[in-house]
PDB file of N, CA and C in Angstrom:
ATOM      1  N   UNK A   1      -2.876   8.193   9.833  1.00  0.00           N
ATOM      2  CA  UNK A   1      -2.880   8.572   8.433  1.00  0.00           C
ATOM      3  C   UNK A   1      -1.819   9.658   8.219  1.00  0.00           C
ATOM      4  N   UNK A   2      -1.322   9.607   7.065  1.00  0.00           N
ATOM      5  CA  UNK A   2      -0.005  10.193   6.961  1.00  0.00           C
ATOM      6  C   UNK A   2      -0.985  11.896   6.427  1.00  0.00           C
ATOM      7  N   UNK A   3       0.089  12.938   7.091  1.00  0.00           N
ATOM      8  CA  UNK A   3      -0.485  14.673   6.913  1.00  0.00           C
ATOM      9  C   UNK A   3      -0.948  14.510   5.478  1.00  0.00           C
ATOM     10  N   UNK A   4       0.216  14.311   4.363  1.00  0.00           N
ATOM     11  CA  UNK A   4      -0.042  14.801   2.980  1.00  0.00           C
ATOM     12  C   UNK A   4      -1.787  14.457   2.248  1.00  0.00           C
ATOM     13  N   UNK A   5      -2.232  13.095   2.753  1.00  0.00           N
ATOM     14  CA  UNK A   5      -3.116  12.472   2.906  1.00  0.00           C
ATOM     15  C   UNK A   5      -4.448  12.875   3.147  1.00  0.00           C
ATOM     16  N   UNK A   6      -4.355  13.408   4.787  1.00  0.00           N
ATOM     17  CA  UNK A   6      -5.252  14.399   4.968  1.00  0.00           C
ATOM     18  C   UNK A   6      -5.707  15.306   4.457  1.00  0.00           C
ATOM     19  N   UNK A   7      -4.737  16.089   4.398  1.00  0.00           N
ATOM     20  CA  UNK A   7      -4.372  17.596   3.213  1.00  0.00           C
ATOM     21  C   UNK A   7      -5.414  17.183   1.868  1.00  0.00           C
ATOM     22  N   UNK A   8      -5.187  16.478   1.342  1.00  0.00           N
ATOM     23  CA  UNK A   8      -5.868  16.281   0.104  1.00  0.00           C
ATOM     24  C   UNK A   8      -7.146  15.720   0.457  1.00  0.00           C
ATOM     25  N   UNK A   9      -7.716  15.151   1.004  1.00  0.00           N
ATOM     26  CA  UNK A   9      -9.154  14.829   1.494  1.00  0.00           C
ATOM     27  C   UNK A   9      -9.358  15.958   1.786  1.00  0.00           C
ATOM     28  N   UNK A  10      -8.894  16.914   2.584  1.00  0.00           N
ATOM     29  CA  UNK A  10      -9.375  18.122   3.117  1.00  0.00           C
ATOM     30  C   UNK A  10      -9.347  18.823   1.708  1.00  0.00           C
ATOM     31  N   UNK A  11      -8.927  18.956   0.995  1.00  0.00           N
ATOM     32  CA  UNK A  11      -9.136  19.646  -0.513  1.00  0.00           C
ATOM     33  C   UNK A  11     -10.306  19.281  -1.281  1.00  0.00           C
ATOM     34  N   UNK A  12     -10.482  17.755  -1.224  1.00  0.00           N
ATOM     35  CA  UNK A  12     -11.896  17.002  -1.798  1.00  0.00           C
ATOM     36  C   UNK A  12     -13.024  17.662  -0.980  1.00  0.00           C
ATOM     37  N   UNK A  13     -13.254  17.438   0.594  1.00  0.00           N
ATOM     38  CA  UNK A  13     -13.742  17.928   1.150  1.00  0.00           C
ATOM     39  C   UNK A  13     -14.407  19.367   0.716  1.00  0.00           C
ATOM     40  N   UNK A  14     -13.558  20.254   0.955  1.00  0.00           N
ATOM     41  CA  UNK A  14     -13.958  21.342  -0.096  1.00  0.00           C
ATOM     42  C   UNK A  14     -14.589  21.696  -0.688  1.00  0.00           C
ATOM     43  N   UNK A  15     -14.138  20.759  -1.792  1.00  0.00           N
ATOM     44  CA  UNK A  15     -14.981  21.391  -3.197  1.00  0.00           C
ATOM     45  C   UNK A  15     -16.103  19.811  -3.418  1.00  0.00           C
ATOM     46  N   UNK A  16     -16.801  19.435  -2.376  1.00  0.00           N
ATOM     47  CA  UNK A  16     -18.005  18.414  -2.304  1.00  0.00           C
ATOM     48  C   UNK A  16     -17.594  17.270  -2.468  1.00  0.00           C
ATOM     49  N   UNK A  17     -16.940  16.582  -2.439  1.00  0.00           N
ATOM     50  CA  UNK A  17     -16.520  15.351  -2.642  1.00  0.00           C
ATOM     51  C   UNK A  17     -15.947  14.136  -1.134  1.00  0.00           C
ATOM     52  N   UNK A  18     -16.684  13.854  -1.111  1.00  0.00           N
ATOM     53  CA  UNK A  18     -15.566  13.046   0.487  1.00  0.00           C
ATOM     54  C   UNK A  18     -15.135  11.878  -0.061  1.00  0.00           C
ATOM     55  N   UNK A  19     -13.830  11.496   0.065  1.00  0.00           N
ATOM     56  CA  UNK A  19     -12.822  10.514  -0.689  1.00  0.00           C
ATOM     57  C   UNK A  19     -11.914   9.952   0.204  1.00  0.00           C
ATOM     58  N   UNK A  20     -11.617   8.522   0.122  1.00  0.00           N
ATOM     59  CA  UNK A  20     -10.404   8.691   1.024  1.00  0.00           C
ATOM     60  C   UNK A  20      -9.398   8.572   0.135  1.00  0.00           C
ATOM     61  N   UNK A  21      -7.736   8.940   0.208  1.00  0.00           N
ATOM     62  CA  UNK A  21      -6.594   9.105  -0.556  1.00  0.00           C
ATOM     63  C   UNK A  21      -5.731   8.640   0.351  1.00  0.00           C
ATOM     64  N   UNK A  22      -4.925   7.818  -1.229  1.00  0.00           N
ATOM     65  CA  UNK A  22      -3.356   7.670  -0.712  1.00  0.00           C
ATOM     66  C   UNK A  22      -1.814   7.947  -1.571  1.00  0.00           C
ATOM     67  N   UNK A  23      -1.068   8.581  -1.253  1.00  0.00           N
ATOM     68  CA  UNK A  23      -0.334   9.499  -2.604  1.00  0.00           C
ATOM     69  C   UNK A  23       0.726   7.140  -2.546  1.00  0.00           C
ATOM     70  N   UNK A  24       1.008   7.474  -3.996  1.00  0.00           N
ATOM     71  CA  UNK A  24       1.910   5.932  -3.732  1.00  0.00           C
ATOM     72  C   UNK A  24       3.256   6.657  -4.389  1.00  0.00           C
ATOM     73  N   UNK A  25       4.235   6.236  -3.534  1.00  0.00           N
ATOM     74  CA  UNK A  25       5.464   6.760  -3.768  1.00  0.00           C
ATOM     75  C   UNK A  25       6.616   6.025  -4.375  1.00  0.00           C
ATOM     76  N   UNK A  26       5.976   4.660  -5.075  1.00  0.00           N
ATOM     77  CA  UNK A  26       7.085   3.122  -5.492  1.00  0.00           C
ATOM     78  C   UNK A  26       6.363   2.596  -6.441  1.00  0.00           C
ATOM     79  N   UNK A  27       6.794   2.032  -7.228  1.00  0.00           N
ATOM     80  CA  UNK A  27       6.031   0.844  -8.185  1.00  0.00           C
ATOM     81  C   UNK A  27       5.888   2.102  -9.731  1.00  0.00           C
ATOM     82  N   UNK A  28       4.586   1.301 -10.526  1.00  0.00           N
ATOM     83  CA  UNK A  28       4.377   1.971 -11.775  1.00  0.00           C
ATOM     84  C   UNK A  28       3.617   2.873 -11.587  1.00  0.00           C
ATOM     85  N   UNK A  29       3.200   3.117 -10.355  1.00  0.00           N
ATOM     86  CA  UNK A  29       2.124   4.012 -10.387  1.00  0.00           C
ATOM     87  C   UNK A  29       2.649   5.652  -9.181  1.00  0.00           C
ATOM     88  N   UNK A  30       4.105   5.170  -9.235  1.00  0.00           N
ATOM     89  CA  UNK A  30       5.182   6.133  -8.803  1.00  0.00           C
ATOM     90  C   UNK A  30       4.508   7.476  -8.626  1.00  0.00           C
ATOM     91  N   UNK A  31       4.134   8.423  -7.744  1.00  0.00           N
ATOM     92  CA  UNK A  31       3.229  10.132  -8.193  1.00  0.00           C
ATOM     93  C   UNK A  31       2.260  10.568  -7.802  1.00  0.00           C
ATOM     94  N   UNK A  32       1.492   9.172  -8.087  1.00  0.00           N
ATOM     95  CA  UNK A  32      -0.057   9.162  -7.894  1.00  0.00           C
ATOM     96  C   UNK A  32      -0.704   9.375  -6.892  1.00  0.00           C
ATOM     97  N   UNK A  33      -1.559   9.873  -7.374  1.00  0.00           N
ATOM     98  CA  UNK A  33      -2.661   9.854  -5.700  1.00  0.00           C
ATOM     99  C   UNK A  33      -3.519   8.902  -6.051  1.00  0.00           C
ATOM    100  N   UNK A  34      -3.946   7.628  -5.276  1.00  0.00           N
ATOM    101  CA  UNK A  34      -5.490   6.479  -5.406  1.00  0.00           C
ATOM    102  C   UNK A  34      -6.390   7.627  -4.746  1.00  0.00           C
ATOM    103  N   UNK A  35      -7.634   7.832  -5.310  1.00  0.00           N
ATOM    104  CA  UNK A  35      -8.458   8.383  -3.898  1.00  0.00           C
ATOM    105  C   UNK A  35      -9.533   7.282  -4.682  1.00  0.00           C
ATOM    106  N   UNK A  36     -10.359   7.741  -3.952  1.00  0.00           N
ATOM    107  CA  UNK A  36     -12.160   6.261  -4.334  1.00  0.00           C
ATOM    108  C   UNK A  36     -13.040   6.817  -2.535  1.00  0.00           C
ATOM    109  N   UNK A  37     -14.203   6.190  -3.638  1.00  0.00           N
ATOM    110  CA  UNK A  37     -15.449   6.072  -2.713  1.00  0.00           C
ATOM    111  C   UNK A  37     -16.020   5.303  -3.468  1.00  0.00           C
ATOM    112  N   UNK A  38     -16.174   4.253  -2.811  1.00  0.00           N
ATOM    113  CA  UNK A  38     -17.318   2.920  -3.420  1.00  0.00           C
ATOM    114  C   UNK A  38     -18.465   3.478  -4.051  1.00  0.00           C
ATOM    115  N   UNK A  39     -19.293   4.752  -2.920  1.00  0.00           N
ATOM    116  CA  UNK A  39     -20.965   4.779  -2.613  1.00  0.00           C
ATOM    117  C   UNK A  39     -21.305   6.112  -3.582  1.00  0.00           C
ATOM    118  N   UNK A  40     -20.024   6.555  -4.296  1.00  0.00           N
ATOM    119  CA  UNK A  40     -20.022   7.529  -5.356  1.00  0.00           C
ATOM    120  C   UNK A  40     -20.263   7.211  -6.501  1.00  0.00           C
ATOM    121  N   UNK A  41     -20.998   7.313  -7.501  1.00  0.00           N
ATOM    122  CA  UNK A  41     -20.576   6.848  -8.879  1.00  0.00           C
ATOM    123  C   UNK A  41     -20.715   7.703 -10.209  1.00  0.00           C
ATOM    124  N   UNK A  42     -19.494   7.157 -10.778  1.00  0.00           N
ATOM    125  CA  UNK A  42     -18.600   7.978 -11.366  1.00  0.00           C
ATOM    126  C   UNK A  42     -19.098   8.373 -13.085  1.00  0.00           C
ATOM    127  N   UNK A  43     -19.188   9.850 -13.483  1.00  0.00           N
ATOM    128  CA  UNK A  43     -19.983  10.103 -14.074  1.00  0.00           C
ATOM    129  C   UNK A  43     -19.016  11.803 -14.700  1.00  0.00           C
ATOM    130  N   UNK A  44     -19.435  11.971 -16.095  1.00  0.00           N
ATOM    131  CA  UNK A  44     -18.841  13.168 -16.359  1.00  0.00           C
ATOM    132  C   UNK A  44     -18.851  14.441 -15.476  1.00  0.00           C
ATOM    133  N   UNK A  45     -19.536  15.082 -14.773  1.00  0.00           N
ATOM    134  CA  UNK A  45     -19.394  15.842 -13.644  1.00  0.00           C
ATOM    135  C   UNK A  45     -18.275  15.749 -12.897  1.00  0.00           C
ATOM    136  N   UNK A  46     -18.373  14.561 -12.573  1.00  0.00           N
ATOM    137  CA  UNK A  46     -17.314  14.229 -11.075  1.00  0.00           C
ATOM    138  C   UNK A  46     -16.134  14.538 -11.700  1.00  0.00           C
ATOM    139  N   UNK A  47     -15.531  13.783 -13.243  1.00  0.00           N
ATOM    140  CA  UNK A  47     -14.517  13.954 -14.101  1.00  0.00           C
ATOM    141  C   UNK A  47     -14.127  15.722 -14.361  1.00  0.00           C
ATOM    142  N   UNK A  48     -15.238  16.217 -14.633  1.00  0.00           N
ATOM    143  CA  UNK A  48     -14.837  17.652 -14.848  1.00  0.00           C
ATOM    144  C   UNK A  48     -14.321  18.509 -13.441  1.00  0.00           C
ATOM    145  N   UNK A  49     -15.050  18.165 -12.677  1.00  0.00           N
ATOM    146  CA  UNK A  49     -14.936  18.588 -11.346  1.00  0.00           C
ATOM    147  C   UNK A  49     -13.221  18.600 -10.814  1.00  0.00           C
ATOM    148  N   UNK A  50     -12.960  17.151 -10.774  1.00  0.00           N
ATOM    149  CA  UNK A  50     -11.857  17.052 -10.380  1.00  0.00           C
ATOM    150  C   UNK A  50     -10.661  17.675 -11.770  1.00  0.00           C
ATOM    151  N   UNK A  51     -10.883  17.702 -13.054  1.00  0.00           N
ATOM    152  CA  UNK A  51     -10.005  18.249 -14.146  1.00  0.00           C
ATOM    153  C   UNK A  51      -9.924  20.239 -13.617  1.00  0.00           C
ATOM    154  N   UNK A  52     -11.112  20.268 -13.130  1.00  0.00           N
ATOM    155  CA  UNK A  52     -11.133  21.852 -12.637  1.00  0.00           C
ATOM    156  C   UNK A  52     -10.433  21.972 -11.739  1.00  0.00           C
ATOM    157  N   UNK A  53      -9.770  21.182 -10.672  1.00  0.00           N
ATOM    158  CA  UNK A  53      -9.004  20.997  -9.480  1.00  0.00           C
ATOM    159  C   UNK A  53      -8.031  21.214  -9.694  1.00  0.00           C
ATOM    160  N   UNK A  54      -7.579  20.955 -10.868  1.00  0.00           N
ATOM    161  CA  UNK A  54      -6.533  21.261 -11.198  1.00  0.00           C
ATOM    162  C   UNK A  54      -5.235  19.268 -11.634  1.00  0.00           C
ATOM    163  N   UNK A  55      -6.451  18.139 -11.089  1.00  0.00           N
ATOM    164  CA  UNK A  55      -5.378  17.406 -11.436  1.00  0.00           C
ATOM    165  C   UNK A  55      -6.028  16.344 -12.904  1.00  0.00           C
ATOM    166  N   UNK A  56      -4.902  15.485 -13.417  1.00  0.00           N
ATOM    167  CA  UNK A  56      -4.989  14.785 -14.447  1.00  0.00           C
ATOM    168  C   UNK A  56      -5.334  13.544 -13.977  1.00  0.00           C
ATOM    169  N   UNK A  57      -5.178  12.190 -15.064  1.00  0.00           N
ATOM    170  CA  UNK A  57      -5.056  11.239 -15.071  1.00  0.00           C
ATOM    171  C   UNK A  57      -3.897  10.462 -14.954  1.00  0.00           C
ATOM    172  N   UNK A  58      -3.346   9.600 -14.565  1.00  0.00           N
ATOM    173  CA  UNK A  58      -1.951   8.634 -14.499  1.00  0.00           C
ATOM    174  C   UNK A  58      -1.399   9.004 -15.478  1.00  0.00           C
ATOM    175  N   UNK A  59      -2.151   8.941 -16.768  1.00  0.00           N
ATOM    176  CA  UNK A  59      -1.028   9.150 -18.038  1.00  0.00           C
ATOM    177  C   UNK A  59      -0.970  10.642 -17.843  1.00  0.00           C
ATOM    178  N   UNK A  60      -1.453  11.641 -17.405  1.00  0.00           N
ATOM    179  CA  UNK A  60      -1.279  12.972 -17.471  1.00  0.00           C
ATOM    180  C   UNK A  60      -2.471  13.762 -18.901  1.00  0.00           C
ATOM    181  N   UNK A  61      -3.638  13.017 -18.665  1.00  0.00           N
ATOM    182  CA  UNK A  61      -4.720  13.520 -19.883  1.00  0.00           C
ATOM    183  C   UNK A  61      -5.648  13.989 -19.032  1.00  0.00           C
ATOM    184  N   UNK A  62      -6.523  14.679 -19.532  1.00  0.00           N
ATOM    185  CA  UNK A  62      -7.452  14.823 -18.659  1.00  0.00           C
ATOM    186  C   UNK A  62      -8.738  13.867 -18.167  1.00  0.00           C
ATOM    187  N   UNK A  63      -9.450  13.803 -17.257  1.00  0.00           N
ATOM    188  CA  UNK A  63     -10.016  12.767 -16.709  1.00  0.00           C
ATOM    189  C   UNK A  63     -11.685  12.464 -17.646  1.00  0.00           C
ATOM    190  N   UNK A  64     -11.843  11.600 -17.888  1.00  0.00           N
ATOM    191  CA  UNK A  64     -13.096  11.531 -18.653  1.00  0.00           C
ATOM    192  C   UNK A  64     -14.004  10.385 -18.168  1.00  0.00           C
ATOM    193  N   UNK A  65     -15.364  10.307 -18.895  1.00  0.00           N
ATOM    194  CA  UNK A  65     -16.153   9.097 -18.526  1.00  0.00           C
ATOM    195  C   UNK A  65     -15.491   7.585 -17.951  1.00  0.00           C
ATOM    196  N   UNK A  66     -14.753   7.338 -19.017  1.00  0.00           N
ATOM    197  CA  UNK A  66     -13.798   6.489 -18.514  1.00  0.00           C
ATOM    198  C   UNK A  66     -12.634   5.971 -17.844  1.00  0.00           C
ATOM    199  N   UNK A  67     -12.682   7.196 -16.934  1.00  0.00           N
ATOM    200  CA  UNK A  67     -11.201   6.946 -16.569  1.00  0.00           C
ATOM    201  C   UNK A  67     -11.802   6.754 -14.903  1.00  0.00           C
ATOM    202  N   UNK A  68     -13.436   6.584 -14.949  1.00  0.00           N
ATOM    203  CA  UNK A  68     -13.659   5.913 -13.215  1.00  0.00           C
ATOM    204  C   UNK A  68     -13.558   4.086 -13.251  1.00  0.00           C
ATOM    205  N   UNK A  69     -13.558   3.530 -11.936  1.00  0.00           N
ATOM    206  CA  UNK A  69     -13.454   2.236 -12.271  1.00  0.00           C
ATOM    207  C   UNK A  69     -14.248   1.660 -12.091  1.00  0.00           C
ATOM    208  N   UNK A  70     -15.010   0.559 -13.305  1.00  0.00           N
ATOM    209  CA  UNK A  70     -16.148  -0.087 -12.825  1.00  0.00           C
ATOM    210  C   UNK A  70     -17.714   0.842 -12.659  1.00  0.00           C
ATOM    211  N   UNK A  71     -17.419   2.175 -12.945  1.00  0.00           N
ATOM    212  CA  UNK A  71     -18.892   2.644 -12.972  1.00  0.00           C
ATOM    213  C   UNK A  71     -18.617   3.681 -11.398  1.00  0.00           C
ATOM    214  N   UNK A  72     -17.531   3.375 -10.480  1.00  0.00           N
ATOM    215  CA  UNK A  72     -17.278   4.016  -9.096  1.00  0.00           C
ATOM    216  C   UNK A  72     -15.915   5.092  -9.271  1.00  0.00           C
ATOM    217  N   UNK A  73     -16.428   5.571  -7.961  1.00  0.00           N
ATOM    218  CA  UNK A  73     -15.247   7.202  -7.850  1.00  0.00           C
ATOM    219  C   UNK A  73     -14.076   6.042  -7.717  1.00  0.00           C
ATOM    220  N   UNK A  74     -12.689   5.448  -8.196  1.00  0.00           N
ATOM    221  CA  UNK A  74     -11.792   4.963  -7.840  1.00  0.00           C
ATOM    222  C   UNK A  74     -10.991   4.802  -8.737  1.00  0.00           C
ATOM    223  N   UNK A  75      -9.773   6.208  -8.554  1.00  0.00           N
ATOM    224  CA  UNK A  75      -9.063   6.371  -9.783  1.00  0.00           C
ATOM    225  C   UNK A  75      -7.598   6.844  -9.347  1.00  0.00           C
ATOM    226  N   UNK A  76      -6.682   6.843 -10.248  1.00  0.00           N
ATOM    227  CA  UNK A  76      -5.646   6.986 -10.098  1.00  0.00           C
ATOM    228  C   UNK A  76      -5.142   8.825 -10.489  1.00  0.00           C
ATOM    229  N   UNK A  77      -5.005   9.709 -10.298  1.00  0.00           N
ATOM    230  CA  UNK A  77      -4.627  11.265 -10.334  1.00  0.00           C
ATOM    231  C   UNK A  77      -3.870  11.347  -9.859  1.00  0.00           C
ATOM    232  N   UNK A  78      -2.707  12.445 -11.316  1.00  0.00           N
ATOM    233  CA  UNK A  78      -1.923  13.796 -10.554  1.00  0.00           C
ATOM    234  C   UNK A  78      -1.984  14.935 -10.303  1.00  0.00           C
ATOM    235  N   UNK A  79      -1.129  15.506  -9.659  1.00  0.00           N
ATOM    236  CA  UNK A  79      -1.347  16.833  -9.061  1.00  0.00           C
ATOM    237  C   UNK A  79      -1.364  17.213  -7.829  1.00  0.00           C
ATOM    238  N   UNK A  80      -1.364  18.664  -7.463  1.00  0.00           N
ATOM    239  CA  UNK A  80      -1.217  19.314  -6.342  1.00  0.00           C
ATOM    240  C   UNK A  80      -0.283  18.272  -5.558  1.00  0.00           C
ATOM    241  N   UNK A  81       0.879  18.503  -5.785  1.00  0.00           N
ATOM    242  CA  UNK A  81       2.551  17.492  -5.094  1.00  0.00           C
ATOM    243  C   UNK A  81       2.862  18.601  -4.082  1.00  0.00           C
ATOM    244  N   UNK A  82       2.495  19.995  -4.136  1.00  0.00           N
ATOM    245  CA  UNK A  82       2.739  20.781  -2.662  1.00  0.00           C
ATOM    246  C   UNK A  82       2.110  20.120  -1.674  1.00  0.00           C
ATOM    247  N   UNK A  83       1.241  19.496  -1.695  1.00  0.00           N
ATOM    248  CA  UNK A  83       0.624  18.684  -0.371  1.00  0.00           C
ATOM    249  C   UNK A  83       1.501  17.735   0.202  1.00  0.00           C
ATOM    250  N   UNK A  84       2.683  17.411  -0.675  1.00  0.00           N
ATOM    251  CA  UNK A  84       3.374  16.842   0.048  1.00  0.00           C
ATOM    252  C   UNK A  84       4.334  16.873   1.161  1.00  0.00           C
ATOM    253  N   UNK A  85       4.654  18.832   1.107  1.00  0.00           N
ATOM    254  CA  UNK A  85       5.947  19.466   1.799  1.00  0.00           C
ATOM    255  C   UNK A  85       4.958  19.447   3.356  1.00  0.00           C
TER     256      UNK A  85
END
């Protein structure tokens, strides 16, 4: 698993969340971090939680009821790009 990767699970980790992540560096979704957990489900808390983290949504809004997928933690976020150096 690539460091930057880690780094940010180890940030989820943290602050209660265990996730796995992958930053995507090509395509439309160019920035992003995927993180998800199937066995999580996704609920205004989790949304605020992670908006307190400090990151957004793909479009750059903040994260809301709807922005989990299917009812599960599996979403697309930006932010914290120092994890990448």
């Amino acid at each position: 698993m690539l460091q930057h990767n880690k780094k940010i699970q180890e940030l989820f980790k943290k602050h209660g969340l265990k996730i796995k992540a992958k930053y995507i560096k090509a395509g439309s979704l160019r920035g992003c971090w995927r993180i998800y957990n199937l066995s999580i489900n996704w609920n205004n808390d989790i949304a605020k939680k992670i908006n307190r983290m400090g990151f957004v949504d793909f479009d750059r809004k903040p994260l809301g009821i709807f922005s989990g997928n299917g009812g599960v933690l599996s979403i697309f976020i930006r932010g914290h790009e120092e994890l990448l150096k």
